[in-house]
C-alpha atoms as a PDB file:
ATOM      1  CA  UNK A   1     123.704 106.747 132.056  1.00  0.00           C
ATOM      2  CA  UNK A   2     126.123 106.067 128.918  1.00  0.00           C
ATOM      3  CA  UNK A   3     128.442 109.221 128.303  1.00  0.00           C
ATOM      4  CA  UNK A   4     130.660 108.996 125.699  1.00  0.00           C
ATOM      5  CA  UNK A   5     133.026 111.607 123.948  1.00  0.00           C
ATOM      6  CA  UNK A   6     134.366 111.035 120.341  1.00  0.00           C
ATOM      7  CA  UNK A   7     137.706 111.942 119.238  1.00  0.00           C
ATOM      8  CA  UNK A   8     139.089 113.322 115.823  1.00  0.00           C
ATOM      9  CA  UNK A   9     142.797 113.454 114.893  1.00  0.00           C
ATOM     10  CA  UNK A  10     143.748 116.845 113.958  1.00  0.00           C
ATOM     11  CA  UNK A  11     147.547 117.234 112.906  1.00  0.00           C
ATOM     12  CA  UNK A  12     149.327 115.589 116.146  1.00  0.00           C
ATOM     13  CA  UNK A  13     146.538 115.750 118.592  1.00  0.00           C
ATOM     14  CA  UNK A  14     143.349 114.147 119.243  1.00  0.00           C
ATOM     15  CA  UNK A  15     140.354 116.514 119.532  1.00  0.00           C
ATOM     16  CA  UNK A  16     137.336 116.276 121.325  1.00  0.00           C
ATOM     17  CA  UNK A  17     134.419 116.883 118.333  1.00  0.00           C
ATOM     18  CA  UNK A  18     131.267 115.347 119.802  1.00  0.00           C
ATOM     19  CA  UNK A  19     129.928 113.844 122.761  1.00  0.00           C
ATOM     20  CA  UNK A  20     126.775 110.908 122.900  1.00  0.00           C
ATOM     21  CA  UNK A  21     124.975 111.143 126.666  1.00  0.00           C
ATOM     22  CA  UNK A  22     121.753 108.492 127.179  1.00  0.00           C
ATOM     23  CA  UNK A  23     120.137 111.063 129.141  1.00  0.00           C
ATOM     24  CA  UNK A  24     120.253 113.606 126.404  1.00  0.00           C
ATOM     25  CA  UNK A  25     119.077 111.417 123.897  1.00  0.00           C
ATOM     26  CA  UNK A  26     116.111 110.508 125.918  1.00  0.00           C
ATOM     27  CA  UNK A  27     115.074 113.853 127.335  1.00  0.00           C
ATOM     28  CA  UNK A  28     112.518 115.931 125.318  1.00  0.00           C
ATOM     29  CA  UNK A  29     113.047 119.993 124.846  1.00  0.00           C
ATOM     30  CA  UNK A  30     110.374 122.521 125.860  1.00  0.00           C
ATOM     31  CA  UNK A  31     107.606 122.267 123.760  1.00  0.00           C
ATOM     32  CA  UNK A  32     104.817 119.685 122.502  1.00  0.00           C
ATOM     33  CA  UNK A  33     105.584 116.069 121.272  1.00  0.00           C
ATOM     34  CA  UNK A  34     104.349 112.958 120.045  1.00  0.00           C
ATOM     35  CA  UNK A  35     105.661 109.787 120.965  1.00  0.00           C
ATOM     36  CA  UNK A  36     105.028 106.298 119.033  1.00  0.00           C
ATOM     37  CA  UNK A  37     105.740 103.056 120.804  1.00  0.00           C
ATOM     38  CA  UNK A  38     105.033 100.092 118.345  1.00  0.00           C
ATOM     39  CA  UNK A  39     106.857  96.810 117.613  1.00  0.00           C
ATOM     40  CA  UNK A  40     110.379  96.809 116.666  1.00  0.00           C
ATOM     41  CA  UNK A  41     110.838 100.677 117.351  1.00  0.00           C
ATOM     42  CA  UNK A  42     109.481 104.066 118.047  1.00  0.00           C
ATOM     43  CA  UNK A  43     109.111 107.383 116.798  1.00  0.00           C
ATOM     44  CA  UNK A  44     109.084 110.946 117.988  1.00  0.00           C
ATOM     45  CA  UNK A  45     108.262 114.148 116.379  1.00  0.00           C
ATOM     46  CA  UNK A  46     108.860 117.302 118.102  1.00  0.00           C
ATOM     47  CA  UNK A  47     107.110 120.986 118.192  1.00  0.00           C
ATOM     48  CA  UNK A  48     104.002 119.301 117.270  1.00  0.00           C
ATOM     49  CA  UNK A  49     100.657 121.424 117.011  1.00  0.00           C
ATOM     50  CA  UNK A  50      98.334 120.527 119.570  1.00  0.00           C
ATOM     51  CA  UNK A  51      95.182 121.484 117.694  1.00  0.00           C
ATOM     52  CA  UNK A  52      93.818 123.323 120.389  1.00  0.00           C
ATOM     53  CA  UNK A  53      90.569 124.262 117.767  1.00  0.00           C
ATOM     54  CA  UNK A  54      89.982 120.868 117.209  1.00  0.00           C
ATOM     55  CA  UNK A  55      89.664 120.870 121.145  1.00  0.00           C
ATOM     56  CA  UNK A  56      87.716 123.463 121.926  1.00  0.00           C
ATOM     57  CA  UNK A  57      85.058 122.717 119.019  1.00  0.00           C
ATOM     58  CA  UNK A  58      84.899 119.278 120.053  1.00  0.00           C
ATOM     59  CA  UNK A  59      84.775 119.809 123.844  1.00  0.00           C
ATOM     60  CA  UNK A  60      81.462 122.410 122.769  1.00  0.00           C
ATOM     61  CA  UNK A  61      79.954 119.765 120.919  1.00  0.00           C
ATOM     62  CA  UNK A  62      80.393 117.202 123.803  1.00  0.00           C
ATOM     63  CA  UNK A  63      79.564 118.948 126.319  1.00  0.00           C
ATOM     64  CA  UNK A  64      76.792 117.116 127.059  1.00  0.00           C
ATOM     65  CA  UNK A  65      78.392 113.829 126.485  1.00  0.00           C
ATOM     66  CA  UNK A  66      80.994 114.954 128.561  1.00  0.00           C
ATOM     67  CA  UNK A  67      78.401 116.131 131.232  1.00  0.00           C
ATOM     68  CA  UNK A  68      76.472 112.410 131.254  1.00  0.00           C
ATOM     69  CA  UNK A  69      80.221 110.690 131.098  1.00  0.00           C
ATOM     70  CA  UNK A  70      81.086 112.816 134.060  1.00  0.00           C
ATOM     71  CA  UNK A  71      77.731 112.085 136.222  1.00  0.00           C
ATOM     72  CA  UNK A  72      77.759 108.356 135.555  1.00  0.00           C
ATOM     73  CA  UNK A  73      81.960 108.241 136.814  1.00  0.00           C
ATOM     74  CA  UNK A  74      80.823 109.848 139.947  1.00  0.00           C
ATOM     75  CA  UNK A  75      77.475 108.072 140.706  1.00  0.00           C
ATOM     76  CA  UNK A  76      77.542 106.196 144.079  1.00  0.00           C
ATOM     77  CA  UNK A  77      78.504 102.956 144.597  1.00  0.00           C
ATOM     78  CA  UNK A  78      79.292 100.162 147.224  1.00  0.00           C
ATOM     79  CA  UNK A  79      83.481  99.566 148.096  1.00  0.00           C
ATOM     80  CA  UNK A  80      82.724  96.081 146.429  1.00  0.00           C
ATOM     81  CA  UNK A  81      80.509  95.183 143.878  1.00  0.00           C
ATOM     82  CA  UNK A  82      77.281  93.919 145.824  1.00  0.00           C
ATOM     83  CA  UNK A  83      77.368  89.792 144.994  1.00  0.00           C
ATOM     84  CA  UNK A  84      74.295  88.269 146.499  1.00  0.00           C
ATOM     85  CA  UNK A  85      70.741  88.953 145.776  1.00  0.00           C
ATOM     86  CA  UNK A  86      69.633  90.960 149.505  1.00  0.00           C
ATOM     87  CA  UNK A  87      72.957  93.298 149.158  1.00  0.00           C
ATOM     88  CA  UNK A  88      71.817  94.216 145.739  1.00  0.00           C
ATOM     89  CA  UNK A  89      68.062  94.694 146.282  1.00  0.00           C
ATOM     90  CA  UNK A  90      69.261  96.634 150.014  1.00  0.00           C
ATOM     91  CA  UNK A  91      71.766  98.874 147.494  1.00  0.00           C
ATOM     92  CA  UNK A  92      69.084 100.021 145.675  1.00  0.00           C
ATOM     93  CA  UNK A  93      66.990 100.882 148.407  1.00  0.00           C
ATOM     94  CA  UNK A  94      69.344 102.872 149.810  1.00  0.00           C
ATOM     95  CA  UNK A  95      69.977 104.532 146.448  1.00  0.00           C
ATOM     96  CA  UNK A  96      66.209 105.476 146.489  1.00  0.00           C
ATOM     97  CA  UNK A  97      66.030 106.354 149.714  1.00  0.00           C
ATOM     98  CA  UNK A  98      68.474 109.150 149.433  1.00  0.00           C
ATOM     99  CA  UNK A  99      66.597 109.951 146.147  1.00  0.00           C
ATOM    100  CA  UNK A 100      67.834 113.325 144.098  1.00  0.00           C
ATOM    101  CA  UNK A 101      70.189 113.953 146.516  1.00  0.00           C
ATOM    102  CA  UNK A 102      74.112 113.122 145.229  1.00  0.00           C
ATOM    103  CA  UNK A 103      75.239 110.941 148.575  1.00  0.00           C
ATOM    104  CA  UNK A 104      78.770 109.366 148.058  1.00  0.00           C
ATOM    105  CA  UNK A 105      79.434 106.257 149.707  1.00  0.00           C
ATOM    106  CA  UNK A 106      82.789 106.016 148.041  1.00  0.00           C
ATOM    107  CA  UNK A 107      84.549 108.474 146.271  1.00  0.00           C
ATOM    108  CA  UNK A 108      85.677 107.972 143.068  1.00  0.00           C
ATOM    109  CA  UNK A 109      89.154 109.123 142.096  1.00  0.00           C
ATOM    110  CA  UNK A 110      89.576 112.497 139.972  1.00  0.00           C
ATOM    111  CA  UNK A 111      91.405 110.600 138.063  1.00  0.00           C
ATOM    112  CA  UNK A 112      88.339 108.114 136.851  1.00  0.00           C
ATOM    113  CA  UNK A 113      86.057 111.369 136.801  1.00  0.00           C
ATOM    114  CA  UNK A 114      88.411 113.119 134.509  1.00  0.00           C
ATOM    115  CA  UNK A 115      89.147 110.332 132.000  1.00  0.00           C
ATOM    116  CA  UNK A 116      85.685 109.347 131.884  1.00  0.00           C
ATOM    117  CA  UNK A 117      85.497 112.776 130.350  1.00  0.00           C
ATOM    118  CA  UNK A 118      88.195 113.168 128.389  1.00  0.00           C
ATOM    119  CA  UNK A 119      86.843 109.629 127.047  1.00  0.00           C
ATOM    120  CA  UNK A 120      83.775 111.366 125.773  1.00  0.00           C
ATOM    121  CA  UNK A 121      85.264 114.016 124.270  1.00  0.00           C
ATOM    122  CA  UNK A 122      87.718 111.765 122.019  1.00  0.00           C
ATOM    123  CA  UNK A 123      84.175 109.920 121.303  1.00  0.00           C
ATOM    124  CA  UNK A 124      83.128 113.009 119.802  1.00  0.00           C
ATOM    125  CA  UNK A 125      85.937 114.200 118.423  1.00  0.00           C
ATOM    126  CA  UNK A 126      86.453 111.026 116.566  1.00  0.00           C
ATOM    127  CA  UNK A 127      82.891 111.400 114.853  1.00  0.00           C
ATOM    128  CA  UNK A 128      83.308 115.206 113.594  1.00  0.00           C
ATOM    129  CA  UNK A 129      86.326 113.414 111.930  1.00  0.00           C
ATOM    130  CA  UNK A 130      84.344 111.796 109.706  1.00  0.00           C
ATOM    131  CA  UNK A 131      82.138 114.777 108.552  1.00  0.00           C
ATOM    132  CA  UNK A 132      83.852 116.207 105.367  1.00  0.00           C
ATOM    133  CA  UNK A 133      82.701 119.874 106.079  1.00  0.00           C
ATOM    134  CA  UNK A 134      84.224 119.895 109.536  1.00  0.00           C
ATOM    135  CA  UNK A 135      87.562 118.713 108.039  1.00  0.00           C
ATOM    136  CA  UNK A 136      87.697 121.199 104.950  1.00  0.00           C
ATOM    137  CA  UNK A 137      86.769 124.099 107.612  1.00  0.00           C
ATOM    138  CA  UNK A 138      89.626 122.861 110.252  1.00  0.00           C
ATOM    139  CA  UNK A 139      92.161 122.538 107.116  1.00  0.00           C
ATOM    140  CA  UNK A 140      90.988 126.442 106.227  1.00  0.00           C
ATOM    141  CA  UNK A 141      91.356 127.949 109.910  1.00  0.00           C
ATOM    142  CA  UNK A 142      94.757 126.235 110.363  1.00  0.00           C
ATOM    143  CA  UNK A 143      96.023 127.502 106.991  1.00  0.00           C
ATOM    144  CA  UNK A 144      94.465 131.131 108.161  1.00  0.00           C
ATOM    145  CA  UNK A 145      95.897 130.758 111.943  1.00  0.00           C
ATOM    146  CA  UNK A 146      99.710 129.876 110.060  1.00  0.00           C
ATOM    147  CA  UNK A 147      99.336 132.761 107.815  1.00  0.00           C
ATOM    148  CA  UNK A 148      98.346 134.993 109.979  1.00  0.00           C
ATOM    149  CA  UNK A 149     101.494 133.936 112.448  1.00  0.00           C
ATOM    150  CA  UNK A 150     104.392 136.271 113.028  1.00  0.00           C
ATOM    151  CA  UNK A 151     107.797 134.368 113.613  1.00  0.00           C
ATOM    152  CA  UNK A 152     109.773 136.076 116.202  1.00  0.00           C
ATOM    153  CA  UNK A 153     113.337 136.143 115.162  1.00  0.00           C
END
């Protein structure tokens, strides 16, 4: 941590009129932000709008993509990936012996479930991006939901 406090001659006297802390400069106020990593630099912006409709429209529309993402994360599997020829043919016939029923040999993580989700849902999201309609009408209901905003004072 790097605290430093700036001084300013005033008259006779040195005055305290500002003060540079590390930790403040890298801490990030209450709120939503976006953070930019790329060569040479970064960039922040603060109070960003998280585009919650953009969300929930695309999460409707990929809810099945979402749901197939989500099955496929969690299927069963072996600890190791099965290398020789008789563990592979003996994993599927235990997979087919269970049949229907969802038997977990090993877990996966909530973690890999939830991404694998959240991966389908940016898949979809990024394709309504490209249909003009769905833009114009996002551009109207934001310009209607900032209108229709009271500022509290």
């Amino acid at each position: 941590m790097t605290k430093k406090i700036f001084y300013e001659k005033i008259g006779r006297r040195y005055v305290p009129v500002s003060e540079y802390n590390s930790e403040w400069v890298d801490s990030f106020p209450k709120g939503n932000h976006l953070v930019m990593c790329y060569p040479g630099g970064s960039s922040r912006r603060f109070n960003v709008d998280p585009n919650y409709a953009s969300l929930i429209a695309a999460s409707r529309a990929a809810e099945d993509a979402m749901s197939q993402a989500l099955v496929k994360a969690s299927e069963m599997r072996p600890r190791r990936t099965p290398i020789t020829e008789q563990q592979r043919k003996a994993w599927a016939k235990l997979a087919k012996a269970f049949g229907e029923e969802v038997y977990y040999i090993e877990l996966p993580s909530a973690r890999e479930i939830a991404e694998a989700g959240i991966k389908a849902l940016q898949e979809e999201a990024n394709m309504l991006q490209y249909n003009e309609a769905i833009k114009k009408a996002y551009d109207h209901l934001t310009l209607l939901v900032k209108l229709s905003k009271e500022e509290k004072i």
